[in-house]
N, C-alpha and C. Protein backbone atom coordinates (compact mmCIF):
# COMPACT_ATOMS: atom_id res chain seq x y z
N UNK A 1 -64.72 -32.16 38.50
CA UNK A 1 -65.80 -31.23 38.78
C UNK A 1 -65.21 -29.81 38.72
N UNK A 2 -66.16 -28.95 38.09
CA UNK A 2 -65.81 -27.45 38.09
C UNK A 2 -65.33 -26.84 39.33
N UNK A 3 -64.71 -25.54 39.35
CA UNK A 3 -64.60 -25.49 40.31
C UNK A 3 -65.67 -24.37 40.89
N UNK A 4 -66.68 -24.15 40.55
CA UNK A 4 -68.23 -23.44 40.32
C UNK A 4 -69.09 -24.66 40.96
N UNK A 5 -68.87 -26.02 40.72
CA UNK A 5 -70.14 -26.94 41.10
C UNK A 5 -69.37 -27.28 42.64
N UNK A 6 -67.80 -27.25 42.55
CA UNK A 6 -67.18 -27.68 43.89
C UNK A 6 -68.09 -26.54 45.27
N UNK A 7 -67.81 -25.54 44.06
CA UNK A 7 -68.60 -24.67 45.52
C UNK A 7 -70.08 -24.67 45.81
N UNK A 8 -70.62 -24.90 44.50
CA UNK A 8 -72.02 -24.88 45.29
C UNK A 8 -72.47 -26.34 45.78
N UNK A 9 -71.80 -27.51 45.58
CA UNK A 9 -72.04 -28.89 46.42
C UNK A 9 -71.61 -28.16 47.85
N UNK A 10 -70.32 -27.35 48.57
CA UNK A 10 -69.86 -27.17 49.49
C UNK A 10 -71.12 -26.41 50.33
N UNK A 11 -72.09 -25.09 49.58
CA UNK A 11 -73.00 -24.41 50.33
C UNK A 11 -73.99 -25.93 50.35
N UNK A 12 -74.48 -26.29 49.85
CA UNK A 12 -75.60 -27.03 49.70
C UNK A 12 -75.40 -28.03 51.08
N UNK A 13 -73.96 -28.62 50.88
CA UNK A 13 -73.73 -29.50 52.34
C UNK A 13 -73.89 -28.83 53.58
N UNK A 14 -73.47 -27.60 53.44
CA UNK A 14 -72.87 -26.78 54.81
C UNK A 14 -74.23 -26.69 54.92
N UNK A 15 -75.55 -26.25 54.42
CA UNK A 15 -76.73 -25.97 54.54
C UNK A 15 -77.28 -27.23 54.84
N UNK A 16 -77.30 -28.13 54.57
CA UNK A 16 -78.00 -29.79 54.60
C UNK A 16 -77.33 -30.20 56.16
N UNK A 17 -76.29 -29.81 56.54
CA UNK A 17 -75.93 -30.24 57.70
C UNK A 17 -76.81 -28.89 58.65
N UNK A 18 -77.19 -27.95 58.30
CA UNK A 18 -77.68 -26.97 59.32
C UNK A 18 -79.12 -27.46 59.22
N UNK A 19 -79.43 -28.76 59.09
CA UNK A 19 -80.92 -29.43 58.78
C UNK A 19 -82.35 -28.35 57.93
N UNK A 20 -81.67 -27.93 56.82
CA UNK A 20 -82.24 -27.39 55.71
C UNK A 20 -83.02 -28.33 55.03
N UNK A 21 -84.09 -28.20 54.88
CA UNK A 21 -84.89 -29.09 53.47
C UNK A 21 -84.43 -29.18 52.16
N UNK A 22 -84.31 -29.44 51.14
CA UNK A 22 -83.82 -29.08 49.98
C UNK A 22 -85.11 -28.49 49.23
N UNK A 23 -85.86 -27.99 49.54
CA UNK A 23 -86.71 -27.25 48.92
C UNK A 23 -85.84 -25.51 49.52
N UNK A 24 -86.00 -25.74 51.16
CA UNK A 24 -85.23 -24.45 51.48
C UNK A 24 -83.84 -24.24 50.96
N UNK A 25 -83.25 -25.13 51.02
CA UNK A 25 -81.55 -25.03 50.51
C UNK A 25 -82.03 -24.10 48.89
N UNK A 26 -82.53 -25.06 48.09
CA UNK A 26 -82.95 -24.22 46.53
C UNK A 26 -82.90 -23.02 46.96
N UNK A 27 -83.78 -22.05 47.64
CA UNK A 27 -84.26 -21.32 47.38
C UNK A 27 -83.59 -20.28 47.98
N UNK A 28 -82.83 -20.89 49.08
CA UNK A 28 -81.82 -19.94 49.28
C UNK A 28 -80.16 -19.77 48.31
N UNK A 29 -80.29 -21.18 47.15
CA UNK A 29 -79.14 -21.17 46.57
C UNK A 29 -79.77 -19.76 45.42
N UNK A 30 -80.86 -19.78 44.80
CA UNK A 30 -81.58 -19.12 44.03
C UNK A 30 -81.48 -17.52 44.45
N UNK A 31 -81.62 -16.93 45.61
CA UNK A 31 -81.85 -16.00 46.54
C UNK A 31 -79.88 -15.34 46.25
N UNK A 32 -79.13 -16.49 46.68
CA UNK A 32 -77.26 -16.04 46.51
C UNK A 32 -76.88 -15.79 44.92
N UNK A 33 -78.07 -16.32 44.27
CA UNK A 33 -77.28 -16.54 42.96
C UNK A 33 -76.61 -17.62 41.84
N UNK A 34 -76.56 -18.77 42.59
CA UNK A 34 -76.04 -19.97 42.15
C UNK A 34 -76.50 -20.15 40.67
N UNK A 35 -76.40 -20.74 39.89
CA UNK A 35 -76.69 -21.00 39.14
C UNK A 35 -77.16 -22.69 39.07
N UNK A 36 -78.55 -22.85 39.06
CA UNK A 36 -78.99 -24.65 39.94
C UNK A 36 -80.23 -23.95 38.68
N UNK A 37 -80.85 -25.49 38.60
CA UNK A 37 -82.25 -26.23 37.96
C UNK A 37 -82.90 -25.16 38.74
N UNK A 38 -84.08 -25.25 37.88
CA UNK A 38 -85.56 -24.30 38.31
C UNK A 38 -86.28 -25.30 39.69
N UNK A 39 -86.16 -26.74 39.36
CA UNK A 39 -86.64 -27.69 40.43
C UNK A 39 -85.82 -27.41 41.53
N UNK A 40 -86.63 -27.50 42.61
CA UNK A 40 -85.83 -28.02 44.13
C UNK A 40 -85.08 -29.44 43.79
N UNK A 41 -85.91 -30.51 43.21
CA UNK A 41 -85.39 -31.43 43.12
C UNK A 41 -84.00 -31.86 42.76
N UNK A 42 -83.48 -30.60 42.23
CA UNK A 42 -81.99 -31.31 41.53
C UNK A 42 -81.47 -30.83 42.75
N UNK A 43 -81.41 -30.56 43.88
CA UNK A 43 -80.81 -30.27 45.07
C UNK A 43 -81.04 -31.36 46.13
N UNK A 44 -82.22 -32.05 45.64
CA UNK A 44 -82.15 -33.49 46.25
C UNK A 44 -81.77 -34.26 45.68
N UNK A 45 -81.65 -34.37 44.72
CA UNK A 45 -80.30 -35.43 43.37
C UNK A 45 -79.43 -35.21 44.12
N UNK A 46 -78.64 -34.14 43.86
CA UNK A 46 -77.76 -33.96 44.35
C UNK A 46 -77.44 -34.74 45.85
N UNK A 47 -78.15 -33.72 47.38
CA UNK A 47 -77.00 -34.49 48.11
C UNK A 47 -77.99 -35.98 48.42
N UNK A 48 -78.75 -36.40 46.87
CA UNK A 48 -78.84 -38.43 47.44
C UNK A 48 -77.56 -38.74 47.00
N UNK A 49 -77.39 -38.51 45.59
CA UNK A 49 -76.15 -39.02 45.19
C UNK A 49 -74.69 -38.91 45.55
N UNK A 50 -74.57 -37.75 46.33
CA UNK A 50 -73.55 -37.19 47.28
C UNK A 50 -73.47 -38.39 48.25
N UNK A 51 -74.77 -38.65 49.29
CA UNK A 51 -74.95 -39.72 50.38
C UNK A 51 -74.42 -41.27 50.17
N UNK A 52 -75.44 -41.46 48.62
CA UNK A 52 -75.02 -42.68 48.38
C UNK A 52 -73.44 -43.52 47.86
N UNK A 53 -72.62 -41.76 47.52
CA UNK A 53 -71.08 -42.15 46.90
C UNK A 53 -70.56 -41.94 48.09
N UNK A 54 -71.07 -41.56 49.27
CA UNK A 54 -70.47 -41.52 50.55
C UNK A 54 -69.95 -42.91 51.18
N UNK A 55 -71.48 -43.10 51.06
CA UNK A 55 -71.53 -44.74 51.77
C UNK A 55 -70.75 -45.98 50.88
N UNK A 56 -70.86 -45.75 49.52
CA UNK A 56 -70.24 -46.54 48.57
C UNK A 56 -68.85 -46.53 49.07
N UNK A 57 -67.78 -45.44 49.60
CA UNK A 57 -66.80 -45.28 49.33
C UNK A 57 -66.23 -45.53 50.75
N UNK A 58 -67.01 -46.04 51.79
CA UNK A 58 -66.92 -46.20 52.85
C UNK A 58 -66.86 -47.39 53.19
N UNK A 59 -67.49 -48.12 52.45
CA UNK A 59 -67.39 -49.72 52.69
C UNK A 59 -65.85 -50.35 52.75
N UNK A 60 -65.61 -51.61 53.29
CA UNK A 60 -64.42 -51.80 53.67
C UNK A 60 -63.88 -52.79 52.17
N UNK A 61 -62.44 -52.45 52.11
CA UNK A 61 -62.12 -53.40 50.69
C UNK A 61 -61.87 -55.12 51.51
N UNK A 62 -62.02 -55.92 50.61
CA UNK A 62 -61.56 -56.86 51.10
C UNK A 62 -60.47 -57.56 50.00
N UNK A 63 -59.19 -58.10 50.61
CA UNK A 63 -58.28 -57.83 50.14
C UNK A 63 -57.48 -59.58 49.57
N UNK A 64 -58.46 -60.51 50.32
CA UNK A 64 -58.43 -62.10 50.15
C UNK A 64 -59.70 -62.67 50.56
N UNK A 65 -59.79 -63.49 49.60
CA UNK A 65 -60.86 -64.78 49.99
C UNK A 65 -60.14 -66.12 50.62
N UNK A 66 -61.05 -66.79 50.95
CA UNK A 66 -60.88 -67.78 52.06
C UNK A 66 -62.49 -68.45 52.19
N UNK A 67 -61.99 -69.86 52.17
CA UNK A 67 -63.08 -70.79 52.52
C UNK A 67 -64.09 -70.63 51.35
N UNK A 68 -63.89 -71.28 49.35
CA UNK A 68 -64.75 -71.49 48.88
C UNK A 68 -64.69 -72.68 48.23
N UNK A 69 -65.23 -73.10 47.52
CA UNK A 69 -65.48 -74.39 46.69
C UNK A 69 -65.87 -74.54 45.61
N UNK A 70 -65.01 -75.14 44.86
CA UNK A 70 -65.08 -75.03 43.36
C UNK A 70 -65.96 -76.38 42.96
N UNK A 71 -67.08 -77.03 42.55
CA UNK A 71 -67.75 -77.85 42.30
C UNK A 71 -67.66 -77.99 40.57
N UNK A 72 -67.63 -79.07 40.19
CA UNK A 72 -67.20 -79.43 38.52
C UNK A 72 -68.37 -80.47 38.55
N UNK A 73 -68.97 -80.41 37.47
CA UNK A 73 -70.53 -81.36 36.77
C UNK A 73 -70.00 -82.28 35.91
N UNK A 74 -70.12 -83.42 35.39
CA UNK A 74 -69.84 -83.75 33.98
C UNK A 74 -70.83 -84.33 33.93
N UNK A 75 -71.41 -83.99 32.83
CA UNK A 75 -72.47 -84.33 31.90
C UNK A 75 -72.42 -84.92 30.76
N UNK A 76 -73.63 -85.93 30.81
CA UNK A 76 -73.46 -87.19 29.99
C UNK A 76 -73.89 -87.19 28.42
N UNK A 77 -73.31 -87.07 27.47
CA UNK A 77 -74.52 -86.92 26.35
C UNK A 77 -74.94 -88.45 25.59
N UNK A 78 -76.45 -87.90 25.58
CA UNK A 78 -76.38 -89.36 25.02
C UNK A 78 -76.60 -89.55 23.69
N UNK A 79 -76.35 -90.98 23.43
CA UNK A 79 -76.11 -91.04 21.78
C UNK A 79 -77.37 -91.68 20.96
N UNK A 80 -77.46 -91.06 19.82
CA UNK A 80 -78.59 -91.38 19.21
C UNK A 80 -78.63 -92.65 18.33
């Protein structure tokens, strides 16, 4: 990531944590200058996809399995 988008993800959070709407966040990124979409909406793209690589990256690894079962079929063909 640029280091232009690093900063404006950084206002956008710092603002989203001061419980900003992302309609208000836009319009105050618009107001500083940023350079963002004409939509509010790409400021809610933004921190969903921010949220959701949050939580993605938060989950725990798991590092062994244990306790599965391998089941084998044999199937009959029959002859004509």
């Amino acid at each position: 990531m640029s280091k232009g988008r690093e900063k404006l993800h950084k206002v956008i959070f710092k603002l989203y944590k001061q419980s900003l709407g992302y309609k208000k966040i836009h319009k105050k990124l618009v107001e500083k200058g940023f350079k963002i979409g004409k939509s509010p909406s790409t400021v809610d793209s933004i921190i969903k996809k921010r949220i959701k690589r949050e939580e993605f990256l938060k989950r725990p690894v798991f590092e062994e399995y244990r306790s599965f079962d391998i089941e084998f079929y044999k199937i009959k063909k029959e002859e004509f």
